[in-house]
C-alpha atoms as a PDB file:
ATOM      1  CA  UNK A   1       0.000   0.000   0.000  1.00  0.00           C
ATOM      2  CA  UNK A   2       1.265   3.709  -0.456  1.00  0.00           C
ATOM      3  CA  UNK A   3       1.879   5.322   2.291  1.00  0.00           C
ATOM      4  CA  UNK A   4       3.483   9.375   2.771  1.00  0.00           C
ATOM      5  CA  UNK A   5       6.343   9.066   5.479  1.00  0.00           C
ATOM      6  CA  UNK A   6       4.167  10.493   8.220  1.00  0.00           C
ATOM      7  CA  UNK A   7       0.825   7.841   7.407  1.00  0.00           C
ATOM      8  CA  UNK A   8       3.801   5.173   7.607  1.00  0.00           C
ATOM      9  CA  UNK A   9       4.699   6.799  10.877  1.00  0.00           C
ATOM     10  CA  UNK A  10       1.502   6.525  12.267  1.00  0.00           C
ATOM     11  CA  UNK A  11       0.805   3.165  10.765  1.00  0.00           C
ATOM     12  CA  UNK A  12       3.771   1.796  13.128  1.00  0.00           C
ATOM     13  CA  UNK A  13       2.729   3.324  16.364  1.00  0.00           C
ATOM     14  CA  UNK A  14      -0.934   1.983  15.587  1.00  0.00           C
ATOM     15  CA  UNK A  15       0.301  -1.660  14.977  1.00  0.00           C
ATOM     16  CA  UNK A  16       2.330  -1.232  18.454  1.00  0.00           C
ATOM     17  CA  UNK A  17      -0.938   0.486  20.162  1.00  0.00           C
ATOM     18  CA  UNK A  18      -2.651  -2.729  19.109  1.00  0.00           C
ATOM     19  CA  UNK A  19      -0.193  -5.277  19.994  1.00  0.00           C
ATOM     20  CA  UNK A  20       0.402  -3.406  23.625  1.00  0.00           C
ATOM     21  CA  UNK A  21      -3.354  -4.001  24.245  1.00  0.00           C
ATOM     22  CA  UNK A  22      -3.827  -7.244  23.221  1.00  0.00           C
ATOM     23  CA  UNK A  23      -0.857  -8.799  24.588  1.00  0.00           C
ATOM     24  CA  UNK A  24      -1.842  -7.029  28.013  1.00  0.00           C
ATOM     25  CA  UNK A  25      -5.607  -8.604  27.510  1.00  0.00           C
ATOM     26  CA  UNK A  26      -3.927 -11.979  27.278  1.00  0.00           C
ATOM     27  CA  UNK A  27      -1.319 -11.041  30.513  1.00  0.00           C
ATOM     28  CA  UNK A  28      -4.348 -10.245  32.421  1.00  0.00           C
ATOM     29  CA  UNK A  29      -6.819 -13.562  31.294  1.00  0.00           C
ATOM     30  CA  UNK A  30      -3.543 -15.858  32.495  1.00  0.00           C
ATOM     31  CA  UNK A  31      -2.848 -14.176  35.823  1.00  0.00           C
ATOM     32  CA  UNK A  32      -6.585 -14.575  36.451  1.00  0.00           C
ATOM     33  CA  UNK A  33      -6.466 -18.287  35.056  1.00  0.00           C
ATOM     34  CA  UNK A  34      -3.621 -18.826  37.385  1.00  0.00           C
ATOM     35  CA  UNK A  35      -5.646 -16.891  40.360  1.00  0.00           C
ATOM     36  CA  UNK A  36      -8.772 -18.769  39.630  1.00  0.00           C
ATOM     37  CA  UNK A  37      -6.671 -22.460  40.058  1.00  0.00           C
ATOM     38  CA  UNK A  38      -5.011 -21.421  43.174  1.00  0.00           C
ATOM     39  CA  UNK A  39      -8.365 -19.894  44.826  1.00  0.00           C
ATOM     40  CA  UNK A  40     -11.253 -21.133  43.197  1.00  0.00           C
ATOM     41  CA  UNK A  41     -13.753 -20.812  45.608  1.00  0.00           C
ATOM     42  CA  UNK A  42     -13.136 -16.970  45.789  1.00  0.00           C
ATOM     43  CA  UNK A  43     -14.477 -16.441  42.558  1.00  0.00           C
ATOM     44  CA  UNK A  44     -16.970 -19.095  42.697  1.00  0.00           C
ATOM     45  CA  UNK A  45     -18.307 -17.987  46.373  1.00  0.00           C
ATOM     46  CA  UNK A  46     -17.945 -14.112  45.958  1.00  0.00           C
ATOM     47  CA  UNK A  47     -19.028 -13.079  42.198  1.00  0.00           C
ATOM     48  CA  UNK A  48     -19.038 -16.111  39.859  1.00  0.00           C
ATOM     49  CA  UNK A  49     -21.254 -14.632  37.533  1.00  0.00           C
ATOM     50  CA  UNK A  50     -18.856 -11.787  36.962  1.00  0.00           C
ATOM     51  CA  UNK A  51     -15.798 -13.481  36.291  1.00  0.00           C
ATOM     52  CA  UNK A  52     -17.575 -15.553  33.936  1.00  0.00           C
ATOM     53  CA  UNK A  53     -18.259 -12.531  31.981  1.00  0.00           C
ATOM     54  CA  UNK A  54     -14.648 -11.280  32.183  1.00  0.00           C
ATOM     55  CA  UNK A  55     -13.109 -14.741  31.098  1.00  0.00           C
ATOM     56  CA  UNK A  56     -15.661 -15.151  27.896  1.00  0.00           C
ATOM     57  CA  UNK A  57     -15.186 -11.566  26.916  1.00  0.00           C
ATOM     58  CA  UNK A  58     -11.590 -11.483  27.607  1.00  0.00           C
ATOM     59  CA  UNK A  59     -11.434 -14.158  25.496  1.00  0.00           C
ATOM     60  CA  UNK A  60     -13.212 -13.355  22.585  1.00  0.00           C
ATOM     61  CA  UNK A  61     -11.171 -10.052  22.397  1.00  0.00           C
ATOM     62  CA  UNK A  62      -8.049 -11.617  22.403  1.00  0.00           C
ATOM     63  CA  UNK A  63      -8.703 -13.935  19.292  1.00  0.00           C
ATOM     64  CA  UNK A  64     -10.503 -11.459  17.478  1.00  0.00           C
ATOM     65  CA  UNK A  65      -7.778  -9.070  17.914  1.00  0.00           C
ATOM     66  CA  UNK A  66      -4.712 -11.166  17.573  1.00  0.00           C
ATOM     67  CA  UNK A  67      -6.415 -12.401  14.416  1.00  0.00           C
ATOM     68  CA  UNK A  68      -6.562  -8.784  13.077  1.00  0.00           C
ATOM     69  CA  UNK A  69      -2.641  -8.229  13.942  1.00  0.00           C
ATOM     70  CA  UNK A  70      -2.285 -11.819  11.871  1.00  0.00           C
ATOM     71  CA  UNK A  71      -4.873 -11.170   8.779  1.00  0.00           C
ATOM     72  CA  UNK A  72      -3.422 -11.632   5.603  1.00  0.00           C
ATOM     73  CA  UNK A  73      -6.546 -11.035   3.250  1.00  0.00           C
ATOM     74  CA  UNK A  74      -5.880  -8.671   0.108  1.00  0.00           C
ATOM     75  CA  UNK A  75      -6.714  -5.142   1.205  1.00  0.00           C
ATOM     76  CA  UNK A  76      -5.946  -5.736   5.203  1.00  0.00           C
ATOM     77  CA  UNK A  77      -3.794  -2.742   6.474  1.00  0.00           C
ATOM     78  CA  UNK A  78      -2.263  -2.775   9.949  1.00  0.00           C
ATOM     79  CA  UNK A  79      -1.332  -6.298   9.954  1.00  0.00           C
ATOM     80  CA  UNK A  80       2.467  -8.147   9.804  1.00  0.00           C
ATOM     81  CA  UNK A  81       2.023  -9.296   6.495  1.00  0.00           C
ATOM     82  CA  UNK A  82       1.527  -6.279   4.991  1.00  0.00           C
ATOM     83  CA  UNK A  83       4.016  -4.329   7.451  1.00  0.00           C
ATOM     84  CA  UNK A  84       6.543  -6.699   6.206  1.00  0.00           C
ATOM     85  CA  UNK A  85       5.455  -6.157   2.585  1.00  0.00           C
ATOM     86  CA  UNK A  86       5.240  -2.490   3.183  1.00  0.00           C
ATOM     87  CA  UNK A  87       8.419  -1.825   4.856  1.00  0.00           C
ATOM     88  CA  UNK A  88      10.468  -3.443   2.135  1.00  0.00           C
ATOM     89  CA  UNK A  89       8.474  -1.505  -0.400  1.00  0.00           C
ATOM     90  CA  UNK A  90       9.331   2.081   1.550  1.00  0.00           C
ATOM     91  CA  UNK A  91      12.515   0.680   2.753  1.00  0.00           C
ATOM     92  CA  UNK A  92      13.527   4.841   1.401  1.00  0.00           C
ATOM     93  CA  UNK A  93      11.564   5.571   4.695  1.00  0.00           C
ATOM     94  CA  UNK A  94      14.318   4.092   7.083  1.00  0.00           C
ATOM     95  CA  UNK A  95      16.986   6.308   6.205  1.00  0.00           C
ATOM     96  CA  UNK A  96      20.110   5.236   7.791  1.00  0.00           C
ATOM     97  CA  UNK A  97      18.650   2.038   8.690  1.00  0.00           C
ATOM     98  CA  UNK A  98      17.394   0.905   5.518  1.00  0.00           C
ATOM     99  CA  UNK A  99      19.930  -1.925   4.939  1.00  0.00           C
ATOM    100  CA  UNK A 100      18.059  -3.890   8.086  1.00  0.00           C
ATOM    101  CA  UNK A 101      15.035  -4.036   5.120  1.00  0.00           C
ATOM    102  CA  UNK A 102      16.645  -6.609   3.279  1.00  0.00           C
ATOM    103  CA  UNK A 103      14.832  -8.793   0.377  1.00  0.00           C
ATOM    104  CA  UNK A 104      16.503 -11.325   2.831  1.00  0.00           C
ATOM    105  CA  UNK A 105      14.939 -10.342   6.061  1.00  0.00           C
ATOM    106  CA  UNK A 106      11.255  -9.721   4.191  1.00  0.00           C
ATOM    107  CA  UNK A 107      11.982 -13.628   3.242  1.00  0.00           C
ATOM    108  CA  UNK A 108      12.777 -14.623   6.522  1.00  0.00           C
ATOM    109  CA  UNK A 109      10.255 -13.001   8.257  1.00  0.00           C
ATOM    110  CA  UNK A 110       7.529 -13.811   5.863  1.00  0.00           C
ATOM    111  CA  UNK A 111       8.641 -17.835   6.245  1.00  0.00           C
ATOM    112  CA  UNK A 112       8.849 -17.521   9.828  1.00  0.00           C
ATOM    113  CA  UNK A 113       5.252 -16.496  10.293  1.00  0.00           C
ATOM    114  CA  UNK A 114       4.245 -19.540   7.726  1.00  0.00           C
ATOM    115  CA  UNK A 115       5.987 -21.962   9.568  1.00  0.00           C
ATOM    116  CA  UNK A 116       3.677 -21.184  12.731  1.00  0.00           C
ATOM    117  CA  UNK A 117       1.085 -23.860  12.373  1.00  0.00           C
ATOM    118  CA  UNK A 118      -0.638 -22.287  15.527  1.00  0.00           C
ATOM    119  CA  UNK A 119      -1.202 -18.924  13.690  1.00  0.00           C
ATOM    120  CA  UNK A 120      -3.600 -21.235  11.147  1.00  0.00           C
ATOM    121  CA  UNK A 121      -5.349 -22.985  14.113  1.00  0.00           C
ATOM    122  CA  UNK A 122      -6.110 -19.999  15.945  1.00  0.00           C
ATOM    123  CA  UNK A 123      -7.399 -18.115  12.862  1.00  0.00           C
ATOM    124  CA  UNK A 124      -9.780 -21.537  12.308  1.00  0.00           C
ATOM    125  CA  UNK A 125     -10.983 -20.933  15.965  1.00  0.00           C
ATOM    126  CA  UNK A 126     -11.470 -17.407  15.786  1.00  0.00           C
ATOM    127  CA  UNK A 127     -13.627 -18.081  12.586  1.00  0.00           C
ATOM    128  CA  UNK A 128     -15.546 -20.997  13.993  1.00  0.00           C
ATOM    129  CA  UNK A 129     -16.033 -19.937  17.404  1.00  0.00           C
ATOM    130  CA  UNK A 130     -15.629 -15.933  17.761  1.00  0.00           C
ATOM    131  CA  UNK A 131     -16.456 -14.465  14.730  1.00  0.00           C
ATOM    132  CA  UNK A 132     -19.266 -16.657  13.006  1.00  0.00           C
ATOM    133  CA  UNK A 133     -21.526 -19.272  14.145  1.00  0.00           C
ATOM    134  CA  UNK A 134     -20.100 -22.552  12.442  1.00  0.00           C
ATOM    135  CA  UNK A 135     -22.862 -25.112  12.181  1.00  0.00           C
ATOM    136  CA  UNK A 136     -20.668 -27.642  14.117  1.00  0.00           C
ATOM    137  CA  UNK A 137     -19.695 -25.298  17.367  1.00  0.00           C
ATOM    138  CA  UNK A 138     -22.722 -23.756  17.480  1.00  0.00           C
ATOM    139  CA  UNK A 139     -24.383 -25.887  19.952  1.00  0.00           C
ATOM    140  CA  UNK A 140     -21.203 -27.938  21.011  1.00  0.00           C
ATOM    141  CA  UNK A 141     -19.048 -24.963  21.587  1.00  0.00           C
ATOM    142  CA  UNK A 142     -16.414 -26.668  23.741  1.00  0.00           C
ATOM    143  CA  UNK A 143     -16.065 -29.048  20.695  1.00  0.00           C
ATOM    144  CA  UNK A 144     -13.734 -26.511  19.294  1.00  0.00           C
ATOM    145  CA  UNK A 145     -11.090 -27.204  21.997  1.00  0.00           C
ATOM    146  CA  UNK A 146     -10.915 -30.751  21.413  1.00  0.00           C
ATOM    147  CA  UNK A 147     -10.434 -30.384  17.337  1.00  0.00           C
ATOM    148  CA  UNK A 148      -8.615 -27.502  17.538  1.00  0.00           C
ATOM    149  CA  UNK A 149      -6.608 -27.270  20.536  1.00  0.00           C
ATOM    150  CA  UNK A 150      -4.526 -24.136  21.122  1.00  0.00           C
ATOM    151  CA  UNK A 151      -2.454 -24.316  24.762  1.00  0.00           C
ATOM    152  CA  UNK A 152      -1.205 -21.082  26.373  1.00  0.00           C
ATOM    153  CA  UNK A 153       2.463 -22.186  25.615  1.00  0.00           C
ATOM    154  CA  UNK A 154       1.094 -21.727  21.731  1.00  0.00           C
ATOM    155  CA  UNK A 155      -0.648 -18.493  22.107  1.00  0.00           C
ATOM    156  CA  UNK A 156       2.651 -17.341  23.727  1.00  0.00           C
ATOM    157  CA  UNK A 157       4.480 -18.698  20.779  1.00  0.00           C
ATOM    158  CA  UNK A 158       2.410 -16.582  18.367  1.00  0.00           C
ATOM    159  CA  UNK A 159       2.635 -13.243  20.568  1.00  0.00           C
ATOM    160  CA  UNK A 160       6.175 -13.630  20.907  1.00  0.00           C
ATOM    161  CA  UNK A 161       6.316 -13.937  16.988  1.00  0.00           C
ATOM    162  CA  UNK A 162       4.251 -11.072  16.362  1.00  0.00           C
ATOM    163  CA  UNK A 163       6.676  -8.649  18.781  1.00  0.00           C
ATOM    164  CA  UNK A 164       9.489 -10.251  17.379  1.00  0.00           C
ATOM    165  CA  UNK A 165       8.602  -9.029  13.726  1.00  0.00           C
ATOM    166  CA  UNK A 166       6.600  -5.636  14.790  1.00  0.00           C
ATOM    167  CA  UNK A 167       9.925  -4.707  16.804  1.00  0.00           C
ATOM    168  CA  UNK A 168      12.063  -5.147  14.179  1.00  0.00           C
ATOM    169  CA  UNK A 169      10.515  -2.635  12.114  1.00  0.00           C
ATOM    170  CA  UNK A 170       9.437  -0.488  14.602  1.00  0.00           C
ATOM    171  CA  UNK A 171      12.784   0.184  16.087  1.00  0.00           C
ATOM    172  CA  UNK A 172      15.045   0.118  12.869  1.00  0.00           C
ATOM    173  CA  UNK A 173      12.304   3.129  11.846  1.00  0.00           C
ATOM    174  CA  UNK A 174      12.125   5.024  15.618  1.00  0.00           C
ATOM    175  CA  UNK A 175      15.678   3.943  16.594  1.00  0.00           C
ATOM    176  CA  UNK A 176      13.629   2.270  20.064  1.00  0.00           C
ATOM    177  CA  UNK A 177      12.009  -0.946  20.871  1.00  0.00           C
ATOM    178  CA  UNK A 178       8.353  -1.048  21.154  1.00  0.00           C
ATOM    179  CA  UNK A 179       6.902   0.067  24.600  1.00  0.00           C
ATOM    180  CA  UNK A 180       7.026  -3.130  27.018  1.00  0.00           C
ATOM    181  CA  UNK A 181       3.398  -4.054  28.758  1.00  0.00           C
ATOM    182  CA  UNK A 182       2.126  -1.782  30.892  1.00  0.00           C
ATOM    183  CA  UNK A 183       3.429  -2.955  34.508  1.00  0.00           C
ATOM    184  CA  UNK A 184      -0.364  -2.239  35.964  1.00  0.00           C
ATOM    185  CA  UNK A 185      -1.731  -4.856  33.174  1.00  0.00           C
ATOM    186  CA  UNK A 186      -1.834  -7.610  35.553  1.00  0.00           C
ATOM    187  CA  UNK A 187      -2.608  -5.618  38.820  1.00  0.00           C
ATOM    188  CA  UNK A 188      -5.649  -7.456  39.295  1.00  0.00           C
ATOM    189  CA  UNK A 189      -3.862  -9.712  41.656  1.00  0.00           C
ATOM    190  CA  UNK A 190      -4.151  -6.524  43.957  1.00  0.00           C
ATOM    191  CA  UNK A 191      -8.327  -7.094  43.514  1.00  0.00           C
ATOM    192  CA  UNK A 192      -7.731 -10.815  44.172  1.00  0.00           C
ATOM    193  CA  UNK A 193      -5.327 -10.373  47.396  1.00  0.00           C
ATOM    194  CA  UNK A 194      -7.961  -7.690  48.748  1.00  0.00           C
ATOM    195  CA  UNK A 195     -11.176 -10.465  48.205  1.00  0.00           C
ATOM    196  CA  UNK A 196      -8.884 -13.322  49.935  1.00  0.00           C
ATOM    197  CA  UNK A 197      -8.302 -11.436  52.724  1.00  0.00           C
ATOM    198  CA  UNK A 198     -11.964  -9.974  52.713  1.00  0.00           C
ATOM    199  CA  UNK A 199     -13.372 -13.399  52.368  1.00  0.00           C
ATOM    200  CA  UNK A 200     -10.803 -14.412  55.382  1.00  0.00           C
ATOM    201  CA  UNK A 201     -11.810 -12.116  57.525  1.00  0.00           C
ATOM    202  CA  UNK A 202     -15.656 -12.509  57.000  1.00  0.00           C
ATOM    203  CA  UNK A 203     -15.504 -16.129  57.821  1.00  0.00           C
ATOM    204  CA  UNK A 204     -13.065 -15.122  61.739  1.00  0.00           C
ATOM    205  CA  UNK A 205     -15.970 -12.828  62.042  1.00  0.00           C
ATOM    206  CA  UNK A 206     -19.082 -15.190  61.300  1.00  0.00           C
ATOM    207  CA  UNK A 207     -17.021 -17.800  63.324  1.00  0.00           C
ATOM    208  CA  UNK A 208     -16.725 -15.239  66.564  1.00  0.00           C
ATOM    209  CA  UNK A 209     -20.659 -14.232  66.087  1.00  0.00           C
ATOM    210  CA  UNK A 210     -21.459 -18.491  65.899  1.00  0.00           C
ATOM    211  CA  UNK A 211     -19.247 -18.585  69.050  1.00  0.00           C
ATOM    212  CA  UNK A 212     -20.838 -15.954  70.884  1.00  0.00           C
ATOM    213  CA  UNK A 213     -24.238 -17.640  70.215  1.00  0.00           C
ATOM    214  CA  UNK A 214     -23.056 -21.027  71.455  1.00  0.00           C
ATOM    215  CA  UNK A 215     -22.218 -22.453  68.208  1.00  0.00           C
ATOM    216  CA  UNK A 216     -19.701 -23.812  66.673  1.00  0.00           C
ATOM    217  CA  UNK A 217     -19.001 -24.123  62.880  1.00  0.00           C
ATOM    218  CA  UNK A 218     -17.428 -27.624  61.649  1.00  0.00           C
ATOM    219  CA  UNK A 219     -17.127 -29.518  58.022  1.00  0.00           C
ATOM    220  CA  UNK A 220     -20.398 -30.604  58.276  1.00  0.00           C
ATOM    221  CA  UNK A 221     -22.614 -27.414  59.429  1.00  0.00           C
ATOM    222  CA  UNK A 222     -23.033 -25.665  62.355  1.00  0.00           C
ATOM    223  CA  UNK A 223     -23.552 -27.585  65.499  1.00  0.00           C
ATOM    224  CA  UNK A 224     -24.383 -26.291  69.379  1.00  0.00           C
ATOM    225  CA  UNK A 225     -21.063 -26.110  71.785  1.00  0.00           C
ATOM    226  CA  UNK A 226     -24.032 -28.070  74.341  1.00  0.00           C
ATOM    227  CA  UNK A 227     -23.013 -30.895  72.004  1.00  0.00           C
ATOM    228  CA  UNK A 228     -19.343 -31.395  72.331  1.00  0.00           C
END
């Protein structure tokens, strides 16, 4: 695509804007994955129907999204593929640094992102599950997992990919790697350390009021201190 110097410009710091918040979306869904395995009954007991709604659309954002960052349809803008493409084409753009846009390095990258089998399964989940209503998902929708399986270690592969190429570009053109994640992406561990200790401390105090009325609490229920 043609692009003036200063829509390239802008086309770079809108693929990193995109990347940033996408690849903090996914930081945040694992640290509450990880959160929910550790403490599931906070989430279940406290506000299950809340984080259900934060997993499913934190989900659905990140494939949609990543997909974008990955789309390699005719006419897509804002994507690898064609930032690849693109920055070979205006390789005049890079000034001094225009011998890092090699026909070489356009090769390389371009194979590199073919090679990743997991970018085509998670474009054939996005499709089937996110985007459209396949005829075979629609009412099994956790049949998608089992035929087309895509593990956190694989959705890190693919982000780490994607920064790999976008920083290449980015900083041979700004002379700087792209911004890192935001450092309060993830701070919703603070949320989850402040409901464990509020859920702790409700159940001292309803075990102090049982005690004060003569009862006891135990695995079982709540039995009278006449009976022990």
């Amino acid at each position: 695509m043609a692009y003036t110097k200063e829509e390239f410009e802008q086309m770079l710091i809108l693929m990193e804007d995109d990347y940033v918040s996408v690849r903090s979306k996914y930081e945040l869904y694992c640290t509450l994955t990880e959160f929910s395995e550790s403490h599931p009954e906070l989430m279940n007991d406290i506000s299950p129907g809340f984080f259900t709604i934060i997993f499913d659309t934190l989900i659905s954002d990140i494939f949609i999204n990543i997909s974008k960052l990955l789309d390699y349809k005719e006419g897509s803008v804002g994507t690898v593929y064609t930032l690849i493409l693109d920055s070979y084409n205006l390789r005049n753009f890079f000034g001094r640094n225009k011998h890092k846009i090699s026909e070489h390095k356009k090769s390389n990258h371009q194979k590199e992102l073919n090679r990743q089998y997991r970018i085509h399964v998670l474009k054939r989940i996005r499709n089937k599950r996110f985007a459209h209503n396949d005829k075979k998902y629609h009412l099994n929708r956790e049949g998608i997992i089992e035929d087309e399986f895509l593990s956190f270690n694989d959705l890190q592969r693919v982000f780490n990919v994607l920064h790999r190429i976008i920083n290449y570009y980015y900083s041979a053109f700004f002379g700087k790697d792209i911004r890192p994640i935001p450092k309060d992406a993830t701070d919703v561990s603070n949320l989850m350390e402040a409901l464990a200790y509020y859920k702790q401390a409700s159940t001292i105090e309803a075990n102090i009021n049982l005690i004060g009325a003569g009862l006891m609490p135990s695995k079982t229920g709540i039995i009278s201190m006449d009976d022990i």
